[in-house]
N, C-alpha and C. Protein backbone atom coordinates (compact mmCIF):
# COMPACT_ATOMS: atom_id res chain seq x y z
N UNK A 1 -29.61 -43.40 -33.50
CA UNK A 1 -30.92 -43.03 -33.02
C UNK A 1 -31.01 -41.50 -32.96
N UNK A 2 -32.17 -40.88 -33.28
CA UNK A 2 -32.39 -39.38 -33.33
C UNK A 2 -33.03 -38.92 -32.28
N UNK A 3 -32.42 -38.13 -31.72
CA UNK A 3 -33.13 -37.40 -30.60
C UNK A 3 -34.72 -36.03 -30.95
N UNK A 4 -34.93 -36.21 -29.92
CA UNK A 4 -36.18 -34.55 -30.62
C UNK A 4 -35.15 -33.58 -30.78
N UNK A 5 -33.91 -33.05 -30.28
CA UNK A 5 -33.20 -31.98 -30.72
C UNK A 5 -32.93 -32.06 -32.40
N UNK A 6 -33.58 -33.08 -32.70
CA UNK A 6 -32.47 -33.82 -34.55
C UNK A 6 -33.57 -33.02 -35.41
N UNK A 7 -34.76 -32.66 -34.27
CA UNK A 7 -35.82 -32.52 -35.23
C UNK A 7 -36.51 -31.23 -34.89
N UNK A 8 -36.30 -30.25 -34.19
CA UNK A 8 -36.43 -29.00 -33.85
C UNK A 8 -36.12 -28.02 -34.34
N UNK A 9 -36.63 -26.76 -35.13
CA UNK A 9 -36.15 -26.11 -36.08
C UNK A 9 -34.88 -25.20 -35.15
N UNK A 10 -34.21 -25.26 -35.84
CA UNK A 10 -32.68 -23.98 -35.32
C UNK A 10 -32.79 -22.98 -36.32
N UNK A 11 -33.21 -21.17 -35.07
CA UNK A 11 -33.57 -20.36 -36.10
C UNK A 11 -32.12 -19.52 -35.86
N UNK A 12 -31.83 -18.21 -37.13
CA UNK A 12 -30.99 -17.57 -36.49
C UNK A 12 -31.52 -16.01 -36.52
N UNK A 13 -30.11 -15.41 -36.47
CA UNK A 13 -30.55 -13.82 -36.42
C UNK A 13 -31.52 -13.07 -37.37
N UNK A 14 -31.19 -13.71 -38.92
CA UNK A 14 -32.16 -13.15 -39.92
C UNK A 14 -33.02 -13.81 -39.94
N UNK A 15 -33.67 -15.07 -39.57
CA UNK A 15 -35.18 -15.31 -38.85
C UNK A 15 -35.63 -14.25 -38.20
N UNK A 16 -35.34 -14.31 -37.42
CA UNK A 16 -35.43 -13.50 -36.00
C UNK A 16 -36.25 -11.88 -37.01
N UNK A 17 -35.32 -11.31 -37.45
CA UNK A 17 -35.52 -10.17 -38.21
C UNK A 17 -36.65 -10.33 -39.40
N UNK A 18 -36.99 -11.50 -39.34
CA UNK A 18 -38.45 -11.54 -40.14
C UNK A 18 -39.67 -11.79 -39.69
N UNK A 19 -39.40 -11.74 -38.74
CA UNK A 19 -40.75 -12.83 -37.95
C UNK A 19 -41.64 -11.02 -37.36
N UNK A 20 -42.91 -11.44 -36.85
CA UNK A 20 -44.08 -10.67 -36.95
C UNK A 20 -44.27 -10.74 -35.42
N UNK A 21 -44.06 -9.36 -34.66
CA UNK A 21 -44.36 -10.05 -33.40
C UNK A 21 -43.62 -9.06 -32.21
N UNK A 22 -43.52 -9.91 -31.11
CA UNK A 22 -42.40 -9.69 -30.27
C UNK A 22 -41.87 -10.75 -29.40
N UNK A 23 -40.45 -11.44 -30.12
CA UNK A 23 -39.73 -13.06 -29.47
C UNK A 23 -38.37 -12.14 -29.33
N UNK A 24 -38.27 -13.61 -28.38
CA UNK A 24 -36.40 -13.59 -28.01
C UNK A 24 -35.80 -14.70 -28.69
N UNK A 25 -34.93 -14.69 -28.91
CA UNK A 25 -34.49 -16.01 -29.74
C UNK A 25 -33.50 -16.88 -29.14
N UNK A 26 -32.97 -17.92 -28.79
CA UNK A 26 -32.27 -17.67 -27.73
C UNK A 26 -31.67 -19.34 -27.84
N UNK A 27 -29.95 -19.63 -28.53
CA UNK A 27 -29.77 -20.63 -29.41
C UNK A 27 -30.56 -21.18 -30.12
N UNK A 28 -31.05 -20.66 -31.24
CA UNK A 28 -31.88 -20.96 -32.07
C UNK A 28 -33.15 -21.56 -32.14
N UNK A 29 -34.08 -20.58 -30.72
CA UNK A 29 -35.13 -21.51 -29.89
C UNK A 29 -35.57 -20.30 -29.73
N UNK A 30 -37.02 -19.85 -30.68
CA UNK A 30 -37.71 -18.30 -30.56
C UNK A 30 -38.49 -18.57 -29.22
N UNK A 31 -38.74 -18.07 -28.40
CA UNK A 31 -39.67 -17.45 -27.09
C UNK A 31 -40.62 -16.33 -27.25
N UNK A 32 -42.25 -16.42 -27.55
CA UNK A 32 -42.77 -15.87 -27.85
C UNK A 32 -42.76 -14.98 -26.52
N UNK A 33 -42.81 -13.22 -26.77
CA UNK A 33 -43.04 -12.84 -25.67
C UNK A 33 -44.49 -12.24 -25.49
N UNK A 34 -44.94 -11.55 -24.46
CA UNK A 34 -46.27 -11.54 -23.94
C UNK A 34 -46.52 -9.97 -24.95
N UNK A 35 -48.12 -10.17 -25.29
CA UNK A 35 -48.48 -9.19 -25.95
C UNK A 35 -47.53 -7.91 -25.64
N UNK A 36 -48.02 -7.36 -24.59
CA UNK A 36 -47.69 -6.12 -23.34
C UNK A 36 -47.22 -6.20 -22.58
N UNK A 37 -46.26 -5.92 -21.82
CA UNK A 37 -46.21 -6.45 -20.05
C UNK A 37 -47.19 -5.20 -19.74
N UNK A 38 -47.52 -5.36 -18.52
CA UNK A 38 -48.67 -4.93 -17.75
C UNK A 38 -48.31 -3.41 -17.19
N UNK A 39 -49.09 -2.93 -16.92
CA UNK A 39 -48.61 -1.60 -16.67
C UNK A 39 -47.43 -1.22 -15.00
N UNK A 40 -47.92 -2.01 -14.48
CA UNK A 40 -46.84 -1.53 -13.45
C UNK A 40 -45.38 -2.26 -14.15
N UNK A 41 -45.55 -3.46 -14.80
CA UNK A 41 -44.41 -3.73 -15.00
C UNK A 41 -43.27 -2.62 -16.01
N UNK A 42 -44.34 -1.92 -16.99
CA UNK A 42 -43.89 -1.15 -17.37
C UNK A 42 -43.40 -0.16 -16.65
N UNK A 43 -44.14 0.57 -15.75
CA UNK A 43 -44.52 1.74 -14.87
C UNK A 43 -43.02 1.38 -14.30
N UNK A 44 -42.44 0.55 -13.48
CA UNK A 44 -41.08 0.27 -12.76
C UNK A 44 -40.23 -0.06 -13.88
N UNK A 45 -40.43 -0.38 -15.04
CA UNK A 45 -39.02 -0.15 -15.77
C UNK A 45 -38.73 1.30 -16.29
N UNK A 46 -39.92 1.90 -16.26
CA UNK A 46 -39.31 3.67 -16.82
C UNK A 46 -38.77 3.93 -15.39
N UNK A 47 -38.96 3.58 -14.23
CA UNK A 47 -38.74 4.59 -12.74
C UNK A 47 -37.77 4.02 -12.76
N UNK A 48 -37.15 2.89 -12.78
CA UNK A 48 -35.35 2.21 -12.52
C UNK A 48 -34.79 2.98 -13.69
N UNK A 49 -35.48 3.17 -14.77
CA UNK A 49 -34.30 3.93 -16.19
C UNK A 49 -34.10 4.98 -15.96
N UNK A 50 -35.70 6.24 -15.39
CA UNK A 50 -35.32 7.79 -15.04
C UNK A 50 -34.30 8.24 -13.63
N UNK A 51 -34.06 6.73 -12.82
CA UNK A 51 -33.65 7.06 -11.85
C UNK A 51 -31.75 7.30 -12.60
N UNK A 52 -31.67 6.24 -13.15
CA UNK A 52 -30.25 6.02 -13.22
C UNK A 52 -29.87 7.19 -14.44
N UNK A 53 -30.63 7.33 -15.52
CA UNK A 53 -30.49 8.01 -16.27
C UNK A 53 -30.16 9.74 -15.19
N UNK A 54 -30.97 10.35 -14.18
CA UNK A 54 -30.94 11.47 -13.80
C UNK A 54 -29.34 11.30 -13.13
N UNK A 55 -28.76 9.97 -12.30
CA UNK A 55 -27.66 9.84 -11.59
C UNK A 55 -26.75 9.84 -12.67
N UNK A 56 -26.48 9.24 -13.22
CA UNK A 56 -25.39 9.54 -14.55
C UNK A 56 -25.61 10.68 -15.54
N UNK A 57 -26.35 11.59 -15.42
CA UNK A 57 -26.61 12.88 -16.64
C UNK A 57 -25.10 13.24 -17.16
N UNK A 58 -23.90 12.84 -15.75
CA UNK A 58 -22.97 13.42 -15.63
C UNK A 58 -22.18 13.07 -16.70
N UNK A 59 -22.44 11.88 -17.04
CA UNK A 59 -20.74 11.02 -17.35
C UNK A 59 -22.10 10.48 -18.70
N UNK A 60 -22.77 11.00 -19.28
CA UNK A 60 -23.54 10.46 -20.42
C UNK A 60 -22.57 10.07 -21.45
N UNK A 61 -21.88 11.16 -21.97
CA UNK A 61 -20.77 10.41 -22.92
C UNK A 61 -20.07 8.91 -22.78
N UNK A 62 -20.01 8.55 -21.18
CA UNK A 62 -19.41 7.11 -21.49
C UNK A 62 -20.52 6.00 -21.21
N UNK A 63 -21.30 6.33 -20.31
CA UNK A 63 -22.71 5.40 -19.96
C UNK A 63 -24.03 6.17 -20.90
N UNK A 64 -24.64 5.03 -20.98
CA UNK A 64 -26.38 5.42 -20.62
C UNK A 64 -27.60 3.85 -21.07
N UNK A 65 -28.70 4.74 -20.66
CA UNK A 65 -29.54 4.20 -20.36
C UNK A 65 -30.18 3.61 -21.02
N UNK A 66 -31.16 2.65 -21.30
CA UNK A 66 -32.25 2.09 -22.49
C UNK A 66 -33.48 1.04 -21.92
N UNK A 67 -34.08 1.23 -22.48
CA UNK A 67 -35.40 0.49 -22.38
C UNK A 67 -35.77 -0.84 -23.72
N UNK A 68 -36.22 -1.98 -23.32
CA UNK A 68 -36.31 -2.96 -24.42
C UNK A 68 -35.44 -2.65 -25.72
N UNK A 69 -34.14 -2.84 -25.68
CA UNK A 69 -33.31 -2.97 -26.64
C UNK A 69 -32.75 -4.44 -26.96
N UNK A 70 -32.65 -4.35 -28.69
CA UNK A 70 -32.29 -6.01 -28.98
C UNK A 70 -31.27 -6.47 -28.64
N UNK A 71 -30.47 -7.01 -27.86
CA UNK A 71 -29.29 -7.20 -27.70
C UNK A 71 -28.98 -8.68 -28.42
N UNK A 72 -28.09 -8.45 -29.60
CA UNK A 72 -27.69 -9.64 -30.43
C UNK A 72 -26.13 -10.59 -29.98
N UNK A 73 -26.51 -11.17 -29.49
CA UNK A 73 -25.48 -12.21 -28.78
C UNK A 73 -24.27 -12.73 -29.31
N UNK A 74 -25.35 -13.32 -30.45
CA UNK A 74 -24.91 -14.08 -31.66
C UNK A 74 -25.76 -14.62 -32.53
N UNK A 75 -25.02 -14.84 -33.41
CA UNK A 75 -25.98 -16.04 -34.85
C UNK A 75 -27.23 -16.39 -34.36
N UNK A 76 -27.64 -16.82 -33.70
CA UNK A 76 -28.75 -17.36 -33.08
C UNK A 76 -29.45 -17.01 -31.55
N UNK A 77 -28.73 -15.87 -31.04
CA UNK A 77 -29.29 -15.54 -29.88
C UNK A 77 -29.62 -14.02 -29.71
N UNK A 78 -30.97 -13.77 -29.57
CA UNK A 78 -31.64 -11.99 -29.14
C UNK A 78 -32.11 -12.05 -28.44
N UNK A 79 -31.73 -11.17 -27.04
CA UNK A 79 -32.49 -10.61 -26.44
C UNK A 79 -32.93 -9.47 -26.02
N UNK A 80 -33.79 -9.43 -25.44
CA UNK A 80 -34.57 -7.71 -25.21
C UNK A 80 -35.03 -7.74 -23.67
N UNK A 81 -33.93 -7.32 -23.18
CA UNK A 81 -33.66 -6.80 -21.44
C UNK A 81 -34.82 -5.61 -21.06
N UNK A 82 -35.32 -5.56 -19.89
CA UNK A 82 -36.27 -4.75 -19.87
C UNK A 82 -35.42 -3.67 -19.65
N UNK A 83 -34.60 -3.40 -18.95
CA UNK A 83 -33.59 -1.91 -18.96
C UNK A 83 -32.02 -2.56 -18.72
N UNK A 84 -31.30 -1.76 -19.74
CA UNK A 84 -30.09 -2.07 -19.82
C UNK A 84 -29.34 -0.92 -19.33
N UNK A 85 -27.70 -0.48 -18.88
CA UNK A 85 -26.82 0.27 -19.19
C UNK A 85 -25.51 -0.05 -19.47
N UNK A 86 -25.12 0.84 -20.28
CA UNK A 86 -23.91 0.61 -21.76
C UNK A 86 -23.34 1.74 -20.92
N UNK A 87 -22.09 0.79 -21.01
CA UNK A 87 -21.04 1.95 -21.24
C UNK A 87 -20.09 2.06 -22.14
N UNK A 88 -20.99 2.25 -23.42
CA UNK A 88 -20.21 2.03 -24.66
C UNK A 88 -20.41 2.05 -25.75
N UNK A 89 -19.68 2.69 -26.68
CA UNK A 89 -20.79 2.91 -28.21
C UNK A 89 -21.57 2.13 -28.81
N UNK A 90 -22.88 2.22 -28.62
CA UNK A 90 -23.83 1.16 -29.64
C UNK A 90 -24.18 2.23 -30.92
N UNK A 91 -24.01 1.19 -31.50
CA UNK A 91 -25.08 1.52 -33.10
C UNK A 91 -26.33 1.37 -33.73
N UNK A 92 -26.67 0.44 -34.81
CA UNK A 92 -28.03 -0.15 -34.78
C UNK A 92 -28.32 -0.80 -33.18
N UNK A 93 -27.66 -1.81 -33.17
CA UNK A 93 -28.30 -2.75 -32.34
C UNK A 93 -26.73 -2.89 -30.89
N UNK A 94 -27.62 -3.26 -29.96
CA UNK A 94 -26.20 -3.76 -29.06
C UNK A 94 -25.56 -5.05 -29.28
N UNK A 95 -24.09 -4.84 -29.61
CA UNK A 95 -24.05 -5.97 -29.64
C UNK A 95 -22.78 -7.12 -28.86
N UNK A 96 -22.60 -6.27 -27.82
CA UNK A 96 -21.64 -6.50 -26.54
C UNK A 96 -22.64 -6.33 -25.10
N UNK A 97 -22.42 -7.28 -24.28
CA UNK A 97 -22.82 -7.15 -22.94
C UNK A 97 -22.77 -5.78 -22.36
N UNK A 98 -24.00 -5.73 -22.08
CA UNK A 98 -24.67 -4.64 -21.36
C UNK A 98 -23.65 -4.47 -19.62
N UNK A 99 -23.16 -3.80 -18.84
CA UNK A 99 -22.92 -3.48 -18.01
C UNK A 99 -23.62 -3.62 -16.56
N UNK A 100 -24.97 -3.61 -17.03
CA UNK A 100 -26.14 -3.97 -15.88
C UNK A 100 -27.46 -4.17 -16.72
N UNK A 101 -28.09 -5.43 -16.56
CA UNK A 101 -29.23 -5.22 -17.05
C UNK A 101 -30.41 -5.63 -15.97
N UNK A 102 -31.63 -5.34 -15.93
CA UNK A 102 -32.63 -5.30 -14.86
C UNK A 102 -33.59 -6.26 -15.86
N UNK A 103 -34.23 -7.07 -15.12
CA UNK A 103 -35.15 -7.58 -15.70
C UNK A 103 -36.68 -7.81 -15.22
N UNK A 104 -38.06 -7.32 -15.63
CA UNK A 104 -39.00 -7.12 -14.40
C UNK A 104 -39.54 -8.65 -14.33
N UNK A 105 -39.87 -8.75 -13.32
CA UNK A 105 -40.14 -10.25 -13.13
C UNK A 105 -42.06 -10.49 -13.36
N UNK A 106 -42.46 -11.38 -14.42
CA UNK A 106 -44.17 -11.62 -14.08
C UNK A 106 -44.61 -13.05 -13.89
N UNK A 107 -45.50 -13.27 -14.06
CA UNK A 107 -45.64 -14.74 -13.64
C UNK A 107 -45.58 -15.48 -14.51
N UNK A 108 -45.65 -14.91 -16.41
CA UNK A 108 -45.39 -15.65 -17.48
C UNK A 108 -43.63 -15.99 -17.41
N UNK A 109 -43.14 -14.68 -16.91
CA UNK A 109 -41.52 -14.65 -17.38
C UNK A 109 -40.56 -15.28 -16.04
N UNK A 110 -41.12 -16.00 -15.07
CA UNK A 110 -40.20 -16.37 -13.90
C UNK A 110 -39.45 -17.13 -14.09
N UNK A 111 -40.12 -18.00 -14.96
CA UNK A 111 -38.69 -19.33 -15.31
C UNK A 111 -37.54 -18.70 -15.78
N UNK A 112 -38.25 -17.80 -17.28
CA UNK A 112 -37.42 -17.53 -18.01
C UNK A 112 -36.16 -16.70 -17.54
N UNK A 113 -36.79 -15.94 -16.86
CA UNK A 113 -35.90 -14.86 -16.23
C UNK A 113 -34.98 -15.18 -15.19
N UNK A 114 -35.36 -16.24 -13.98
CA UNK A 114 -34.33 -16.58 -12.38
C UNK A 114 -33.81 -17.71 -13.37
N UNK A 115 -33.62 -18.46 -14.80
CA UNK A 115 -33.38 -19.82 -14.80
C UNK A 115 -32.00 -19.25 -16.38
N UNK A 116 -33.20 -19.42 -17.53
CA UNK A 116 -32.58 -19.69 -18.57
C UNK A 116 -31.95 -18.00 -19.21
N UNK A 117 -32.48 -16.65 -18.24
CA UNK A 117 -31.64 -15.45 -18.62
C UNK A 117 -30.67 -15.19 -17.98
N UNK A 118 -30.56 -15.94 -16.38
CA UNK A 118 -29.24 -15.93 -15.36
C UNK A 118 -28.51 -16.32 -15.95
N UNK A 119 -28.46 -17.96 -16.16
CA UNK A 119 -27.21 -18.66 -17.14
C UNK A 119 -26.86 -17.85 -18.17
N UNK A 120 -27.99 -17.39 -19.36
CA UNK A 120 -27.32 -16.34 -20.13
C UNK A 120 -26.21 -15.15 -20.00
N UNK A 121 -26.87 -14.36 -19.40
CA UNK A 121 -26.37 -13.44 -18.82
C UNK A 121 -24.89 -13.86 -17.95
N UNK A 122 -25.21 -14.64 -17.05
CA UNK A 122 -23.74 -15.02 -16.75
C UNK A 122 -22.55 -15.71 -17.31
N UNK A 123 -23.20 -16.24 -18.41
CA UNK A 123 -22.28 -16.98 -19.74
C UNK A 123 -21.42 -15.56 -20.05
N UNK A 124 -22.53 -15.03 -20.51
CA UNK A 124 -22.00 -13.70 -21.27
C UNK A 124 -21.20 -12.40 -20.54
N UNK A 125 -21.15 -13.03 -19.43
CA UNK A 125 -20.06 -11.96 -18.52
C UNK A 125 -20.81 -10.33 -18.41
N UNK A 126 -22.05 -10.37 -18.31
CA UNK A 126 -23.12 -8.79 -17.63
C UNK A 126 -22.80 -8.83 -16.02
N UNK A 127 -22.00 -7.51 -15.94
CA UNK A 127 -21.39 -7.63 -14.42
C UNK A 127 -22.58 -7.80 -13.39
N UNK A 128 -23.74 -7.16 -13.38
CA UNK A 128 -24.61 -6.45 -12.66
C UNK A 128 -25.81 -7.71 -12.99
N UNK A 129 -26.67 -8.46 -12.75
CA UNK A 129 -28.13 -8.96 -13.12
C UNK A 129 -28.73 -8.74 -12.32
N UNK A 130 -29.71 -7.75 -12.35
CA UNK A 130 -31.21 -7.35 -11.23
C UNK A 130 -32.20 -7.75 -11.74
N UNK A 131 -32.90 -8.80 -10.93
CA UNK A 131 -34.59 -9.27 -10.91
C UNK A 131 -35.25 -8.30 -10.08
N UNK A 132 -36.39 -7.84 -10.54
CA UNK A 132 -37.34 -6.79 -9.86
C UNK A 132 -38.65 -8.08 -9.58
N UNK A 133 -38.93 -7.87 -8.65
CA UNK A 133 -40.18 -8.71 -8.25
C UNK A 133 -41.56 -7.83 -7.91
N UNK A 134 -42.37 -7.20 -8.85
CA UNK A 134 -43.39 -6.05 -8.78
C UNK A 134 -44.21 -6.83 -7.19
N UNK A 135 -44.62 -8.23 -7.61
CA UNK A 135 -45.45 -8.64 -6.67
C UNK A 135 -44.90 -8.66 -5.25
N UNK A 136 -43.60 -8.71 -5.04
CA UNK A 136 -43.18 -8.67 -3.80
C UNK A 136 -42.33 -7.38 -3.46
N UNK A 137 -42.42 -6.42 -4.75
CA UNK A 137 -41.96 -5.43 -4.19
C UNK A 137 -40.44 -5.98 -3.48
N UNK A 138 -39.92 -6.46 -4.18
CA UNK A 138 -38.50 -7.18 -3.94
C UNK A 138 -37.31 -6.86 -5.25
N UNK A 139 -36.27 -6.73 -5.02
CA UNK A 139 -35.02 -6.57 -5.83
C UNK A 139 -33.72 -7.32 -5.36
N UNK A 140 -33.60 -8.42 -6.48
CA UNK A 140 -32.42 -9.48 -6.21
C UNK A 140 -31.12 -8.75 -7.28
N UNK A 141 -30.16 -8.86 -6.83
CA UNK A 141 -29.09 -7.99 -7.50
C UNK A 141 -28.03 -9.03 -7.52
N UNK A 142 -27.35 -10.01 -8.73
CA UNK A 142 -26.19 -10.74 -9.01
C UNK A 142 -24.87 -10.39 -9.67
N UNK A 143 -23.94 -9.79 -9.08
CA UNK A 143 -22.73 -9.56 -9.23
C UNK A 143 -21.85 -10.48 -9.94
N UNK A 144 -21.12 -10.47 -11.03
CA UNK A 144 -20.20 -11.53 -11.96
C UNK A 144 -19.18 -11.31 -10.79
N UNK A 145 -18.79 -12.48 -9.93
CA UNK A 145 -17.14 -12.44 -9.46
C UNK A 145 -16.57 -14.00 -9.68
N UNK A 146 -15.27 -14.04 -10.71
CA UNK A 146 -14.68 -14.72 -10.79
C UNK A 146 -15.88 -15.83 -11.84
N UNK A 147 -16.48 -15.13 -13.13
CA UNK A 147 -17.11 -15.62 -13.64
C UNK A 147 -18.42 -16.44 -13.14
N UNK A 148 -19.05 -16.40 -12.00
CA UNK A 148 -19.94 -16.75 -12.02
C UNK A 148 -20.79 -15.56 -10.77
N UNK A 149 -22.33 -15.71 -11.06
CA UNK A 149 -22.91 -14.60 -10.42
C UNK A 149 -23.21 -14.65 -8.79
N UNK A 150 -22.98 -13.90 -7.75
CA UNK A 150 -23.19 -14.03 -6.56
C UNK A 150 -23.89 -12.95 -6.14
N UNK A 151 -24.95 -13.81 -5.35
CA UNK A 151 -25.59 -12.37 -5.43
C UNK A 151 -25.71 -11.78 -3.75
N UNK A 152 -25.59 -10.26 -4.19
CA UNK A 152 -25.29 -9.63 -3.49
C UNK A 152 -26.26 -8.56 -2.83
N UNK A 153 -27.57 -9.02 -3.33
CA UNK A 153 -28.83 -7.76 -2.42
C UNK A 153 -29.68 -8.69 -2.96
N UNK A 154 -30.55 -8.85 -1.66
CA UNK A 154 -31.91 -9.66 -1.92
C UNK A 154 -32.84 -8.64 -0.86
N UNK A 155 -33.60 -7.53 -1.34
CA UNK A 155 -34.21 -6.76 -0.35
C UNK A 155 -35.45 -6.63 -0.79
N UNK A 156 -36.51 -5.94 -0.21
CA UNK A 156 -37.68 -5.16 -0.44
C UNK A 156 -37.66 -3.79 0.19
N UNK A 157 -36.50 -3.51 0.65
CA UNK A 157 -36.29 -1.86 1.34
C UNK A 157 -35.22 -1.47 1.24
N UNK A 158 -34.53 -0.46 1.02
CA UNK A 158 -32.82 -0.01 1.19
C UNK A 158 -32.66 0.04 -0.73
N UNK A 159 -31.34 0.47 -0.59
CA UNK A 159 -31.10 0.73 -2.57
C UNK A 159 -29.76 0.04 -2.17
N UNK A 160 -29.27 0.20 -3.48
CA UNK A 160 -27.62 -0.63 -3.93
C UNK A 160 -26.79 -0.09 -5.06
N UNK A 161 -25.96 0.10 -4.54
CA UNK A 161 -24.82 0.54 -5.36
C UNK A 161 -24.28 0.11 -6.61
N UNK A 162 -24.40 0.41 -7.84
CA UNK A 162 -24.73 -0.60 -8.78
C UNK A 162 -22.63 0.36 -9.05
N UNK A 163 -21.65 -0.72 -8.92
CA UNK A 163 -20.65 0.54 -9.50
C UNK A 163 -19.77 -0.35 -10.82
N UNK A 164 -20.63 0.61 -11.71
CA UNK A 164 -19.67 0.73 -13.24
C UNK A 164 -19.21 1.64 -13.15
N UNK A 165 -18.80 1.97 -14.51
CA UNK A 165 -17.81 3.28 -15.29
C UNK A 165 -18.77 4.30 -14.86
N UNK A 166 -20.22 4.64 -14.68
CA UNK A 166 -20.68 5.32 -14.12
C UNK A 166 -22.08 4.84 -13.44
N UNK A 167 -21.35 5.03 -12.01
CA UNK A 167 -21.94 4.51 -11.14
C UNK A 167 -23.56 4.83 -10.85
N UNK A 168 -24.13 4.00 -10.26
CA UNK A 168 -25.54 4.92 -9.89
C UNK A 168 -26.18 3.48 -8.66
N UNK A 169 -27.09 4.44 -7.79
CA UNK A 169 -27.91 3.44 -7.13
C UNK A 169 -29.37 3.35 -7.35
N UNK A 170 -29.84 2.16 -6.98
CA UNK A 170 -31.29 2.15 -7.10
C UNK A 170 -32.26 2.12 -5.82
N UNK A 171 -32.71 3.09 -5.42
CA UNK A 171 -33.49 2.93 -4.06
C UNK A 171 -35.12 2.50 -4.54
N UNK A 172 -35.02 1.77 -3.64
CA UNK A 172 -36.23 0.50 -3.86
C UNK A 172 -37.37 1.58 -3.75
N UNK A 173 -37.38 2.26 -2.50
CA UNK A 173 -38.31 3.23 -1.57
C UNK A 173 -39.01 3.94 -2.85
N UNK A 174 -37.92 4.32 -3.28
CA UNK A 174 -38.75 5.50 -4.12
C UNK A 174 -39.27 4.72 -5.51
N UNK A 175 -38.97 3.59 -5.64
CA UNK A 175 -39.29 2.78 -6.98
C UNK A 175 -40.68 2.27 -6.77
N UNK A 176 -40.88 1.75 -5.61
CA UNK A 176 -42.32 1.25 -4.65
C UNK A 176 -43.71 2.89 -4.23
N UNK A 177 -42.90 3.27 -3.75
CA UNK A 177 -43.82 4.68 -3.89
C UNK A 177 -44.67 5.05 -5.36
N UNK A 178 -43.89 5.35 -5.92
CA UNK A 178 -44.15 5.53 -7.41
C UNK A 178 -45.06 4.93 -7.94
N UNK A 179 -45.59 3.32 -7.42
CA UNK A 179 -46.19 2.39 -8.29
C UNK A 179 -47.82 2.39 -7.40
């Protein structure tokens, strides 16, 4: 007997690289993404990137910063993190786990983001996963210990110590002001 999986197209990376648009691909299952995200959503992913970017200026040679970059998983999986940091040579494309990635939260992307990018992300061993919640002005922060994520800041006030190879924090205060 055939299941609907028998009959669902499985795309991969050079799909992915042809298609017209802006998707995530994600085991061979494209996710159309939203025209735009909206301006504050934008507006708080440049203020979390200029923040960390100004705290690490120091140690740039081994960290830095980025905004919607493809991150290629594998054969069949891309995604595009709203802000990432590397501590580590990328080329074209990233193609090793990001160090911390932030993701802004909207009301199209909630599933996607608290459900089927956690598991990702924690499959894939990203020490750091931050959900930004614009509407609640909230920041959930999940720590990899002992392979699975625990999380370790659920606030709407105070910042957090995000510590990689080069460390940096994110204060909420001044991320909320801003917007």
């Amino acid at each position: 007997m055939n299941t609907v999986r028998d009959y669902v197209p499985h795309y991969t990376v050079r799909d992915y690289f042809q298609w017209e648009g802006d998707w995530e691909l994600i085991e061979g299952i494209p996710y159309a993404m939203a025209p735009s995200p909206f301006w504050k959503h934008q507006r708080i992913a440049f203020l979390i990137a200029k923040e960390i970017e100004e705290q690490i200026s120091d140690c740039l040679q081994k960290c830095s910063v980025a905004l919607e970059v493809d991150w290629i998983i594998n054969e069949d999986t891309v995604v595009r993190p709203d802000v990432v940091v590397v501590c580590k040579r990328v080329e074209e494309y990233l193609k090793s786990p990001p160090e911390v990635i932030f993701e802004i939260v909207s009301k199209s992307t909630a599933f996607k983001d608290e459900n089927l990018k956690f598991s990702l992300y924690e499959r894939e061993k990203v020490k750091y996963y931050a959900i930004v919640y614009p509407d609640l002005k909230k920041m959930r922060v999940f720590k990899l210990e002992r392979n699975k994520y625990e999380k370790v800041f659920d606030e709407e006030t105070g910042s957090f110590l995000f510590q990689v190879t080069c460390s940096f924090s994110i204060d909420l205060g001044k991320i909320w002001k801003k917007i």
